[in-house]
Protein backbone atom coordinates (compact mmCIF):
# COMPACT_ATOMS: atom_id res chain seq x y z
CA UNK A 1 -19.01 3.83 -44.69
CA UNK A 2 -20.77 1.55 -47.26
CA UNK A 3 -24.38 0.63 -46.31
CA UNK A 4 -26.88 -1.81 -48.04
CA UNK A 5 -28.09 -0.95 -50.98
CA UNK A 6 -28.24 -1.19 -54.21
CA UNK A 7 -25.74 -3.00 -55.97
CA UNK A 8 -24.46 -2.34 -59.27
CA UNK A 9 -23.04 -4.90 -61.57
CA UNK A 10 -19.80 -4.84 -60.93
CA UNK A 11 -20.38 -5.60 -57.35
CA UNK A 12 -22.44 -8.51 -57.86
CA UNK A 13 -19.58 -9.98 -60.40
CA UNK A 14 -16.88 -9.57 -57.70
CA UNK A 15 -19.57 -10.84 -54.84
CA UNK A 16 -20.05 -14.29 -56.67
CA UNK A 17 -16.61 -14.53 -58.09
CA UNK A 18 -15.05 -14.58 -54.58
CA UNK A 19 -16.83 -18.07 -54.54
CA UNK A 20 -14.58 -19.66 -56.42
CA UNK A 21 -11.78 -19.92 -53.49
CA UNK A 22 -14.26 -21.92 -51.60
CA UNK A 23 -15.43 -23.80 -54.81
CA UNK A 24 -11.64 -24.55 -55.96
CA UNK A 25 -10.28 -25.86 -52.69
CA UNK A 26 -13.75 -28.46 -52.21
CA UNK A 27 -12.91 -29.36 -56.30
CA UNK A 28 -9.38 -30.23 -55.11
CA UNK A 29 -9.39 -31.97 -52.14
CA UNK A 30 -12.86 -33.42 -51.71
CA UNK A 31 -14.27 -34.24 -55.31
CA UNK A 32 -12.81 -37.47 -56.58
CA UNK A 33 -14.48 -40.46 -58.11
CA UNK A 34 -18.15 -37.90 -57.82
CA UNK A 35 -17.24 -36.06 -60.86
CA UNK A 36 -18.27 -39.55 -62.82
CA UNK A 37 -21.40 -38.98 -61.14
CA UNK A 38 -22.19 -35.12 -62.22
CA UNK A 39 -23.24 -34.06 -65.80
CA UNK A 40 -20.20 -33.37 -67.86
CA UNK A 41 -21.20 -30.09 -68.74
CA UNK A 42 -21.28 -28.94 -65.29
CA UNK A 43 -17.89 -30.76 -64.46
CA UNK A 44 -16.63 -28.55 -67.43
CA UNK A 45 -18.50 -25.02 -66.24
CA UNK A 46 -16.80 -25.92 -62.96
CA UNK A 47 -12.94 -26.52 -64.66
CA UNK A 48 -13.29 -23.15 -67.01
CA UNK A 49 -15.09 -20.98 -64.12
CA UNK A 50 -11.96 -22.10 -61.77
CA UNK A 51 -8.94 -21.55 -64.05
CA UNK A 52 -8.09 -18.32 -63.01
CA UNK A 53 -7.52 -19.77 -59.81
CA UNK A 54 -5.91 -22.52 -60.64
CA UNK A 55 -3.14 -19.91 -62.76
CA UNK A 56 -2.77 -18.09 -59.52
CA UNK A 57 -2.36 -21.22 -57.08
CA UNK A 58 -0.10 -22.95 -59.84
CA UNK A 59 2.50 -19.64 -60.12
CA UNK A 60 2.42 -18.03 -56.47
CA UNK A 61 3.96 -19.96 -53.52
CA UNK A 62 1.32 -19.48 -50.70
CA UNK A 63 -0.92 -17.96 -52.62
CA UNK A 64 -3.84 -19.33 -50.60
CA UNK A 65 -2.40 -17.59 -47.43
CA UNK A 66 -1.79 -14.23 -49.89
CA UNK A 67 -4.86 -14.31 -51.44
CA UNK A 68 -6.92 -14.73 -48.06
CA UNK A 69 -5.06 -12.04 -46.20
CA UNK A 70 -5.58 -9.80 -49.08
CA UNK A 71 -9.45 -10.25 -49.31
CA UNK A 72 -9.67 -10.20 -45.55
CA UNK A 73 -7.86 -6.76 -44.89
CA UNK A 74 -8.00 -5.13 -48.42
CA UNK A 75 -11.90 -5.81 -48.90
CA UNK A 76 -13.56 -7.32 -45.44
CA UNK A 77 -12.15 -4.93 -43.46
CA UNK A 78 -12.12 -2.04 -45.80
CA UNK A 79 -15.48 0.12 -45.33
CA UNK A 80 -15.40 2.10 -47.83
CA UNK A 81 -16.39 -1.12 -50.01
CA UNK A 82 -20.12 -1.90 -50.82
CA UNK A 83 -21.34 -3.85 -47.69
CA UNK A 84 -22.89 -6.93 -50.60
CA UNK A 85 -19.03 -7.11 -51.81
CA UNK A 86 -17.83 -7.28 -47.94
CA UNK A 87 -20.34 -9.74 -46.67
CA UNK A 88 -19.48 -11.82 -49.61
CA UNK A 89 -16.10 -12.39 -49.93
CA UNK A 90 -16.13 -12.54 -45.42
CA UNK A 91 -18.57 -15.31 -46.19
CA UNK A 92 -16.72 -16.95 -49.16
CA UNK A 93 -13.77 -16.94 -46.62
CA UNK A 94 -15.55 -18.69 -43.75
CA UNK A 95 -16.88 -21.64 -46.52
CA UNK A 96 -13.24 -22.14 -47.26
CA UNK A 97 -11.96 -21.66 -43.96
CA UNK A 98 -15.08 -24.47 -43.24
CA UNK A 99 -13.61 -26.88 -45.73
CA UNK A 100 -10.07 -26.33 -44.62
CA UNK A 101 -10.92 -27.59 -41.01
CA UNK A 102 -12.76 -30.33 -42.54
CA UNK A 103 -9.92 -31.75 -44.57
CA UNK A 104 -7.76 -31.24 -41.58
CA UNK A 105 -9.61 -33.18 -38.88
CA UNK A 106 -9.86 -35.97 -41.24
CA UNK A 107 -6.41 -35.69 -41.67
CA UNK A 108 -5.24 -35.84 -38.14
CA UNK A 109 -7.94 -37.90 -37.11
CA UNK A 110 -7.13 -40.64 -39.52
CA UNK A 111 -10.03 -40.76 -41.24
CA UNK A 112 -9.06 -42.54 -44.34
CA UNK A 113 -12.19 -45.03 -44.97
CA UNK A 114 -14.68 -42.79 -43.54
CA UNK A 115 -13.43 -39.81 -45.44
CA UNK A 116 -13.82 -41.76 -48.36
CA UNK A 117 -17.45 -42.43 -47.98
CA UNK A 118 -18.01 -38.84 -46.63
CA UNK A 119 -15.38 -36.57 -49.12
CA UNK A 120 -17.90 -36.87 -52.02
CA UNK A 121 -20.92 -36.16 -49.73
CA UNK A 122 -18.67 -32.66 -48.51
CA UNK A 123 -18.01 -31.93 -52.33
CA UNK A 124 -21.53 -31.83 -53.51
CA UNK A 125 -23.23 -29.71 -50.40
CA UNK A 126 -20.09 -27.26 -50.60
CA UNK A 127 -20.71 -26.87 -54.62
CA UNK A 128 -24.69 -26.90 -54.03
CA UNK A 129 -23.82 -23.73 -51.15
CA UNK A 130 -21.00 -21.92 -54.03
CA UNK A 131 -23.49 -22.50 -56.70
CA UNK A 132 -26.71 -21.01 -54.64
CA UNK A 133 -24.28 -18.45 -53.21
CA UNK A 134 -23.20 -17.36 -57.09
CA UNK A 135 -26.71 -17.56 -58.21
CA UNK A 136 -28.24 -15.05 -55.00
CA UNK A 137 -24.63 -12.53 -56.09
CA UNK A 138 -25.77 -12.25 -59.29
CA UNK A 139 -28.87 -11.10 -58.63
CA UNK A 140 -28.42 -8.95 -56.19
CA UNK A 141 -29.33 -10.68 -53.10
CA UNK A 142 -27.68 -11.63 -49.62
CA UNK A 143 -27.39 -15.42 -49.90
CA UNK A 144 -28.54 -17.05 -46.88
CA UNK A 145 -26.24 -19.57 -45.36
CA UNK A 146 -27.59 -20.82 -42.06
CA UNK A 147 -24.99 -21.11 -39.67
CA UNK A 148 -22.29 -19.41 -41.34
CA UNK A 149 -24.05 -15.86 -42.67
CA UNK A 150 -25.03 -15.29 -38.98
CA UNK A 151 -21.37 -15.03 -38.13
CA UNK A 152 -20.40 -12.93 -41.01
CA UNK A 153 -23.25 -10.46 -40.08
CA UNK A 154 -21.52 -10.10 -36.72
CA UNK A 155 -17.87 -9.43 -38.25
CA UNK A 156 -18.93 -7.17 -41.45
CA UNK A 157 -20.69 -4.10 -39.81
């Protein structure tokens, strides 16, 4: 079993690259008319940091569903992975899992106007939370979420 520890590089690559799933889905569905609003140069950091994803979503039917069941069991639920790359990518999933539910309720709800008003708001706190959550992976810490790391602490022993 992998305990905390220290965490070499590699591990803190794959830890903040598992934030682009979250980070891709809240650049597709929620940004809109708020990339005017950001620095281009960020906008652009954003598109090249996300093409990878957007290769894999573009050529694989489903590969959302894939690509989540495949981090869940092959990595979450694998312990003979570091515990940093585990409690990463379980909390990656639960941001995008977060801003699936989101887009849904709106959805079903009906939500048109208000979502309008509120998708940019969503947007920038979920890329403030991947880009904080990259930033703590890269150096080797446990990013804080509140909320949401509490409940990946009680699924990744």
């Amino acid at each position: 079993m992998a305990w905390r520890g220290s965490t070499t590089i590699q591990d803190r690559i794959f830890a903040a690259l598992v934030y682009s799933i979250p980070l891709y889905y809240s650049y597709n569905t929620f940004s809109g008319s708020v990339l005017q609003f950001i620095p281009k140069i960020l906008v652009t950091l954003i598109e090249i940091f996300l093409i990878p994803l957007n290769f894999i979503y573009s050529s694989l039917p489903l590969a959302d569903l894939i690509l989540f069941f495949v981090l869940f069991l092959a990595v979450v639920r694998n312990e003979r992975i570091a515990h940093f790359i585990r409690f990463n990518t379980m909390q990656a999933l639960l941001l995008y899992m977060a801003l699936i539910l989101l887009s849904m309720g709106f959805r079903i709800l009906g939500l048109g106007i208000i979502a309008s008003f509120l998708y940019p708001i969503i947007f920038i706190i979920a890329l403030a939370v991947c880009l904080y959550s990259i930033i703590q992976s890269a150096q080797g810490s446990y990013p804080d979420i509140p909320g949401i790391s509490q409940a990946v602490y009680s699924q990744v022993p």
